[in-house]
PDB file of N, CA and C in Angstrom:
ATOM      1  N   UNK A   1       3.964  16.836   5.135  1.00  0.00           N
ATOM      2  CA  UNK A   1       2.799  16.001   4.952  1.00  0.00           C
ATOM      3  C   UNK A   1       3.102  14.584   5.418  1.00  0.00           C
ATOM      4  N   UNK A   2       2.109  13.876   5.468  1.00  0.00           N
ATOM      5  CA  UNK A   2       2.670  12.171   6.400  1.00  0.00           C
ATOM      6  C   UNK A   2       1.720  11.540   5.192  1.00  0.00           C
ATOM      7  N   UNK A   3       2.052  11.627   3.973  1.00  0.00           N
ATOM      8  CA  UNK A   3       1.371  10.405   3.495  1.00  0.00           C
ATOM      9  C   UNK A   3       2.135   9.319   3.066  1.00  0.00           C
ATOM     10  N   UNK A   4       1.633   7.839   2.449  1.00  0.00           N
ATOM     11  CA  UNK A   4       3.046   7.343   2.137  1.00  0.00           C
ATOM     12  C   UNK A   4       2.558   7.187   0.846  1.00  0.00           C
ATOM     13  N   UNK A   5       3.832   6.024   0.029  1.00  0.00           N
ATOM     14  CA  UNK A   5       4.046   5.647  -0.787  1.00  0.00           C
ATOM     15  C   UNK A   5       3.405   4.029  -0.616  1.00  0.00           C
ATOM     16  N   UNK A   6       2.351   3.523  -1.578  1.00  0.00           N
ATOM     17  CA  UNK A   6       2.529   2.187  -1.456  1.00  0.00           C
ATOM     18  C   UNK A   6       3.517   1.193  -2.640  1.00  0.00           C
ATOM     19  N   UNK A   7       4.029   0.152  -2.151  1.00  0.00           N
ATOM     20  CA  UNK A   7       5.052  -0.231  -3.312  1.00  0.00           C
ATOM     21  C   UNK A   7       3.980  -1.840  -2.635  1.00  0.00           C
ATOM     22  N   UNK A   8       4.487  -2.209  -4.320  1.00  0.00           N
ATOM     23  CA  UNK A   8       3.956  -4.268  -3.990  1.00  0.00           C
ATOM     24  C   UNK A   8       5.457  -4.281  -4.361  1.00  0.00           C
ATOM     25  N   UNK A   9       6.129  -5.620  -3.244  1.00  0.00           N
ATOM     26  CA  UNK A   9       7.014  -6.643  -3.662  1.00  0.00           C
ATOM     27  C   UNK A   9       6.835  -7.534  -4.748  1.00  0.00           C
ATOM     28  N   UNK A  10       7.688  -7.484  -5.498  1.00  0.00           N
ATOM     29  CA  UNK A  10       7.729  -8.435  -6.900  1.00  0.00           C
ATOM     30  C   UNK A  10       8.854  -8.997  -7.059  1.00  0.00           C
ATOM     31  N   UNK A  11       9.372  -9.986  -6.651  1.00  0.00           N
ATOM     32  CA  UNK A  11      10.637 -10.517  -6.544  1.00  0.00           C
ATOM     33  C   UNK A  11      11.468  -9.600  -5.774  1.00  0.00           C
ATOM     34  N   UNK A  12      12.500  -9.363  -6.165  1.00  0.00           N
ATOM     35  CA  UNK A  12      13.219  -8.594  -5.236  1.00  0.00           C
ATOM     36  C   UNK A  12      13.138  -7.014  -5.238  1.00  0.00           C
ATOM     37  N   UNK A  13      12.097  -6.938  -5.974  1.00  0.00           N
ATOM     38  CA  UNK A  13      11.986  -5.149  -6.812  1.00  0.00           C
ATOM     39  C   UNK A  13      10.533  -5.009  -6.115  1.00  0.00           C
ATOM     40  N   UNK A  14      10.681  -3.551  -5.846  1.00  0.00           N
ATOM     41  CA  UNK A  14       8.840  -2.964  -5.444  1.00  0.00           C
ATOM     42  C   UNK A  14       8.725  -2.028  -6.718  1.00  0.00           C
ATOM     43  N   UNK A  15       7.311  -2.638  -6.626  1.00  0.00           N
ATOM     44  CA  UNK A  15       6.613  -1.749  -7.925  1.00  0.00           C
ATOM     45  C   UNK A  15       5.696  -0.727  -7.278  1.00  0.00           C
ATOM     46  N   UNK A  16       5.878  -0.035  -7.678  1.00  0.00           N
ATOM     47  CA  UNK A  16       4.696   1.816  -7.157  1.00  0.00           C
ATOM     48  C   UNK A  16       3.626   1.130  -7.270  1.00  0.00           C
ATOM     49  N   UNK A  17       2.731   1.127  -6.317  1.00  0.00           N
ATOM     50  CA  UNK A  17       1.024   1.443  -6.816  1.00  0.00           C
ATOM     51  C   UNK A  17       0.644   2.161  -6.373  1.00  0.00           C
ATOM     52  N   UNK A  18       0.325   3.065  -5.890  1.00  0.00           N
ATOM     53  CA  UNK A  18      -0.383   4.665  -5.278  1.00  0.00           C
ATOM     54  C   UNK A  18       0.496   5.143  -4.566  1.00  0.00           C
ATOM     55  N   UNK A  19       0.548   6.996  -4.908  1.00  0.00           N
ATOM     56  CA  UNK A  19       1.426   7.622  -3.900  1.00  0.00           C
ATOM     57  C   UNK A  19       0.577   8.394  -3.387  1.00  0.00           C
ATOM     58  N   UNK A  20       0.748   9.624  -2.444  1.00  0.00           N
ATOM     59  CA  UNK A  20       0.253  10.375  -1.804  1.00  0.00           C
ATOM     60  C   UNK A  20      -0.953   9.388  -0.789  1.00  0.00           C
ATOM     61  N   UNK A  21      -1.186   8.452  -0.035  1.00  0.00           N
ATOM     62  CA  UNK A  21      -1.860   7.125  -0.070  1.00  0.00           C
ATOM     63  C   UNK A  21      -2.070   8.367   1.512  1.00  0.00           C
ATOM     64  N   UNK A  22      -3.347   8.387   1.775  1.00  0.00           N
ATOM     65  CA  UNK A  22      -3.855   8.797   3.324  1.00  0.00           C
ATOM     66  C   UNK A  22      -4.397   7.573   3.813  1.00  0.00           C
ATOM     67  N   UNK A  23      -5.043   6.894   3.101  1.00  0.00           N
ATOM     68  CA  UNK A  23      -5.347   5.815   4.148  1.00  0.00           C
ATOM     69  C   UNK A  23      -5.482   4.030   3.486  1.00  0.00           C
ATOM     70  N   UNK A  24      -5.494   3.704   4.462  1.00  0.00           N
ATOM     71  CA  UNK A  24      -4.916   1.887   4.332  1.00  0.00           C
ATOM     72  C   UNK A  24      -5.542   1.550   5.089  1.00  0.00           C
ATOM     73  N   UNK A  25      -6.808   0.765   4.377  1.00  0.00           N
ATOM     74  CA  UNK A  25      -7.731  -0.562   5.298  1.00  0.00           C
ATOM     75  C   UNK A  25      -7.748  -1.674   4.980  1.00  0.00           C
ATOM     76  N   UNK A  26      -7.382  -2.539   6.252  1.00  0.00           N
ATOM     77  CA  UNK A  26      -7.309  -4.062   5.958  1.00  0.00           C
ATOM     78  C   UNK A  26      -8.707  -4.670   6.256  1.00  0.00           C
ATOM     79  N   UNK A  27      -9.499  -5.011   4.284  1.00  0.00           N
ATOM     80  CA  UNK A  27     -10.350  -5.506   4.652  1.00  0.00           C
ATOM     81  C   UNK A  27     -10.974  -6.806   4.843  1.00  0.00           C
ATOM     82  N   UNK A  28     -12.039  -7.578   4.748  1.00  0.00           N
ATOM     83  CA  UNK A  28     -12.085  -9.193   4.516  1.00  0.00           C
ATOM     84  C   UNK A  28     -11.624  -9.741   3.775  1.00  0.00           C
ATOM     85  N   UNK A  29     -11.306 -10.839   4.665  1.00  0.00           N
ATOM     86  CA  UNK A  29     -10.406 -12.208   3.452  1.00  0.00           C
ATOM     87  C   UNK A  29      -8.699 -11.092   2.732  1.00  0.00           C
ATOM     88  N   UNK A  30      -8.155 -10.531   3.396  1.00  0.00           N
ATOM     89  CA  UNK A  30      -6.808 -10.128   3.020  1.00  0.00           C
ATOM     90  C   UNK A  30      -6.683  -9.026   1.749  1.00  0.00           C
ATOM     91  N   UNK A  31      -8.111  -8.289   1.835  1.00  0.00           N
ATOM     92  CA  UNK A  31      -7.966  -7.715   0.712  1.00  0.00           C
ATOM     93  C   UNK A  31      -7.839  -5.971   1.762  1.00  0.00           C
ATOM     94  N   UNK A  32      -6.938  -5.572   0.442  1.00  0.00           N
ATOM     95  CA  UNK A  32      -6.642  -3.679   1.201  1.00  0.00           C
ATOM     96  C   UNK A  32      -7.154  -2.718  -0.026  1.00  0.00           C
ATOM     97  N   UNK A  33      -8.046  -1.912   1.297  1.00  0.00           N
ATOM     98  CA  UNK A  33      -8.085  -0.945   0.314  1.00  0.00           C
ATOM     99  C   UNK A  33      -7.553   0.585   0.711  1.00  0.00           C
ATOM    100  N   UNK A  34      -7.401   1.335  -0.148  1.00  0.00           N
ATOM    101  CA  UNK A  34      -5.802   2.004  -0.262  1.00  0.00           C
ATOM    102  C   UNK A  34      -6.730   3.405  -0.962  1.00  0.00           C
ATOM    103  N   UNK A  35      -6.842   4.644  -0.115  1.00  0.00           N
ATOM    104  CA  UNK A  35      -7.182   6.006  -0.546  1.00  0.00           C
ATOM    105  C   UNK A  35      -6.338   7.305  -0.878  1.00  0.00           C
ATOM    106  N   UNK A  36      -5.840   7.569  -1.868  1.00  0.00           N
ATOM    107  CA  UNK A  36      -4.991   8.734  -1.792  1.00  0.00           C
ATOM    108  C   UNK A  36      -5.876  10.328  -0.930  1.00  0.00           C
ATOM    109  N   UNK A  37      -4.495  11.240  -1.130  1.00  0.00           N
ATOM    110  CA  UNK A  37      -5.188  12.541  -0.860  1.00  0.00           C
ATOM    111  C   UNK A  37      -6.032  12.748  -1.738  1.00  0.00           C
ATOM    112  N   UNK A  38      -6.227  13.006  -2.944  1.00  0.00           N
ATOM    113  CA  UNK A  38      -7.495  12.661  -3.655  1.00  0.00           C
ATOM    114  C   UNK A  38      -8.493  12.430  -3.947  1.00  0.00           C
ATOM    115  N   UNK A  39      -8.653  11.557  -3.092  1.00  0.00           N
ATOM    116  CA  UNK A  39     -10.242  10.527  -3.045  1.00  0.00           C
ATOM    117  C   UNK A  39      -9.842   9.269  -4.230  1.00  0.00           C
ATOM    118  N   UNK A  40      -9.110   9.086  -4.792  1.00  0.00           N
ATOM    119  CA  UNK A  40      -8.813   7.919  -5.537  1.00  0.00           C
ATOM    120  C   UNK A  40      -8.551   6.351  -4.369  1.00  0.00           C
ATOM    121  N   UNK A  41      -9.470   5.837  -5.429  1.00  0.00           N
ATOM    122  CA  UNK A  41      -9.461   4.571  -4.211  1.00  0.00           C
ATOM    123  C   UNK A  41      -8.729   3.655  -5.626  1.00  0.00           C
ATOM    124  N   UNK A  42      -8.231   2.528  -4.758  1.00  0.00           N
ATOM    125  CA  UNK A  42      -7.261   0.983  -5.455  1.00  0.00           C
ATOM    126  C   UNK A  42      -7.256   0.203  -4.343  1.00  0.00           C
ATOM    127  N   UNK A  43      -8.016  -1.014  -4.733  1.00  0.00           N
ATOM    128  CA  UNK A  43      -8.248  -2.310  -3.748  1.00  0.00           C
ATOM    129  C   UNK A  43      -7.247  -3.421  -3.786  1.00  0.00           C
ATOM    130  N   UNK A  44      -6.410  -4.039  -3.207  1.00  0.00           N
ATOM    131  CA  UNK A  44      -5.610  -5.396  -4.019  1.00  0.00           C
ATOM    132  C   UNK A  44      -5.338  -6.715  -2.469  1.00  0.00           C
ATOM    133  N   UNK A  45      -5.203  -7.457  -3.183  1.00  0.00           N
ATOM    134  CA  UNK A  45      -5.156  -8.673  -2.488  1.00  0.00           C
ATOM    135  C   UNK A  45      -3.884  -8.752  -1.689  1.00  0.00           C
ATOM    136  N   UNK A  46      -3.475  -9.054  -0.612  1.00  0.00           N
ATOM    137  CA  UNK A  46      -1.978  -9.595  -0.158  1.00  0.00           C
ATOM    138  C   UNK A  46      -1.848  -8.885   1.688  1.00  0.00           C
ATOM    139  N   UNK A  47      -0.957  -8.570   2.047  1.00  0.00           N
ATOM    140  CA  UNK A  47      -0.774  -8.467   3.292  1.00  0.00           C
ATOM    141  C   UNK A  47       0.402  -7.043   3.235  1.00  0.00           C
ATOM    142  N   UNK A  48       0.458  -6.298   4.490  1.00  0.00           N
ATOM    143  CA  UNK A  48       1.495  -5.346   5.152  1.00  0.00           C
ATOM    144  C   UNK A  48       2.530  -6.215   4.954  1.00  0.00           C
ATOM    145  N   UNK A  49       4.003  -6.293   4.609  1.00  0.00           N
ATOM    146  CA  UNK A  49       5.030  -6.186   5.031  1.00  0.00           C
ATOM    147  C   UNK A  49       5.719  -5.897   5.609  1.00  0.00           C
ATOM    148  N   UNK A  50       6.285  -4.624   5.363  1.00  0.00           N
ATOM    149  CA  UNK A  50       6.834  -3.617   6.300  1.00  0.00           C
ATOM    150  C   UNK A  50       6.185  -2.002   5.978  1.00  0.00           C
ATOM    151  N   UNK A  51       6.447  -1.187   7.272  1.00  0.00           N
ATOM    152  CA  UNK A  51       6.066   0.379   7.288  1.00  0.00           C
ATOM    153  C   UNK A  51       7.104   0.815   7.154  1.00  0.00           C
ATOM    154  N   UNK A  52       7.279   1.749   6.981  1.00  0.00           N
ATOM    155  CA  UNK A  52       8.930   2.908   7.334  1.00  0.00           C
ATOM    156  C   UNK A  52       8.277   4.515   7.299  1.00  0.00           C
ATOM    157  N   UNK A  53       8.068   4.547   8.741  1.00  0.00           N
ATOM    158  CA  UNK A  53       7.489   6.084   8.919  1.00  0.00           C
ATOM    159  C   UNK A  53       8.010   7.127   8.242  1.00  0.00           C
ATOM    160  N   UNK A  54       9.660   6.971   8.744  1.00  0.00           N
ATOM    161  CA  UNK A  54      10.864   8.070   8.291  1.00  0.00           C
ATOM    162  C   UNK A  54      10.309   8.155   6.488  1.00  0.00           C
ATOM    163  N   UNK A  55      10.418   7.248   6.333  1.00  0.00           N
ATOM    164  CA  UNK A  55      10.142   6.835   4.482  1.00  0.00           C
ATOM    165  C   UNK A  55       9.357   6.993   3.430  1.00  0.00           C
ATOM    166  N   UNK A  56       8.514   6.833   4.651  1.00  0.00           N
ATOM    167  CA  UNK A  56       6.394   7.492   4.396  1.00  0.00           C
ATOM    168  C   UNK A  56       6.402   6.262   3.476  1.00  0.00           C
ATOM    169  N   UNK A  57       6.864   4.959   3.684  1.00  0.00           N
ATOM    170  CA  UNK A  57       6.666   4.118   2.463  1.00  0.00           C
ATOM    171  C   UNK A  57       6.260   2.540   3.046  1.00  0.00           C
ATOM    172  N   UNK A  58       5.247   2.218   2.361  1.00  0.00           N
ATOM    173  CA  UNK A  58       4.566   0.542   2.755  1.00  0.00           C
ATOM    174  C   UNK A  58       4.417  -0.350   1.836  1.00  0.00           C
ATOM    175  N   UNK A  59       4.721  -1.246   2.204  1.00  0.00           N
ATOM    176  CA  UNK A  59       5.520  -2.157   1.371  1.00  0.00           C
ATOM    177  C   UNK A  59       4.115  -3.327   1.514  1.00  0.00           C
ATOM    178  N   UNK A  60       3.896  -4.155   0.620  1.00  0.00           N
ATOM    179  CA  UNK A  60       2.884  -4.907   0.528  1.00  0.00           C
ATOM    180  C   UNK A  60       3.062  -5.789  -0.531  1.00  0.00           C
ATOM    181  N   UNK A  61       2.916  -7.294   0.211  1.00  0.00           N
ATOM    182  CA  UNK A  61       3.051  -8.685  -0.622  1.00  0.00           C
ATOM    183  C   UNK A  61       1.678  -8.941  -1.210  1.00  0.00           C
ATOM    184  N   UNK A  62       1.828  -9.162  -2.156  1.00  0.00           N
ATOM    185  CA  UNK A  62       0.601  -9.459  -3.119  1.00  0.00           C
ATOM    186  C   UNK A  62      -0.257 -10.959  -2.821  1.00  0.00           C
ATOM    187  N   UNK A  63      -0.969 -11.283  -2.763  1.00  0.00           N
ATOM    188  CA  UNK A  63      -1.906 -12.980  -3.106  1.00  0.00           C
ATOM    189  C   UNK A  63      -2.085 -13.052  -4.466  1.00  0.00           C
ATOM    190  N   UNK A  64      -1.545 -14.393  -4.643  1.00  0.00           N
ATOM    191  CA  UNK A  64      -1.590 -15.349  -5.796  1.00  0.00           C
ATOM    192  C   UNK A  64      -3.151 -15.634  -6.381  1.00  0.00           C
TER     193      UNK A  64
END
């Protein structure tokens, strides 16, 4: 399966917020919204970091 993992950066630690994640849209004003296999949707503020295909895992800095 190719889905990933999303993690938020929190100091030097990533915290889980959705797994099984099919899709990732970057929408207005820096906000993402984030769909599992599921149909479960979670919206949050901040930017891409890094991808890691091999990893299936995306990493995402939060807004203050």
């Amino acid at each position: 399966m190719c889905e990933a993992s999303v993690f938020v950066i929190d100091g030097k630690q990533e915290k889980l917020v959705m797994k099984a994640v099919d899709i990732l849209k970057v929408e207005e004003e820096g906000s993402l919204s984030l769909v599992d296999i599921f149909g479960e949707k979670k919206s949050l503020k901040g930017s891409v970091k890094a991808l890691s295909l091999v990893e299936h895992k995306i990493l995402i800095e939060e807004e203050n």
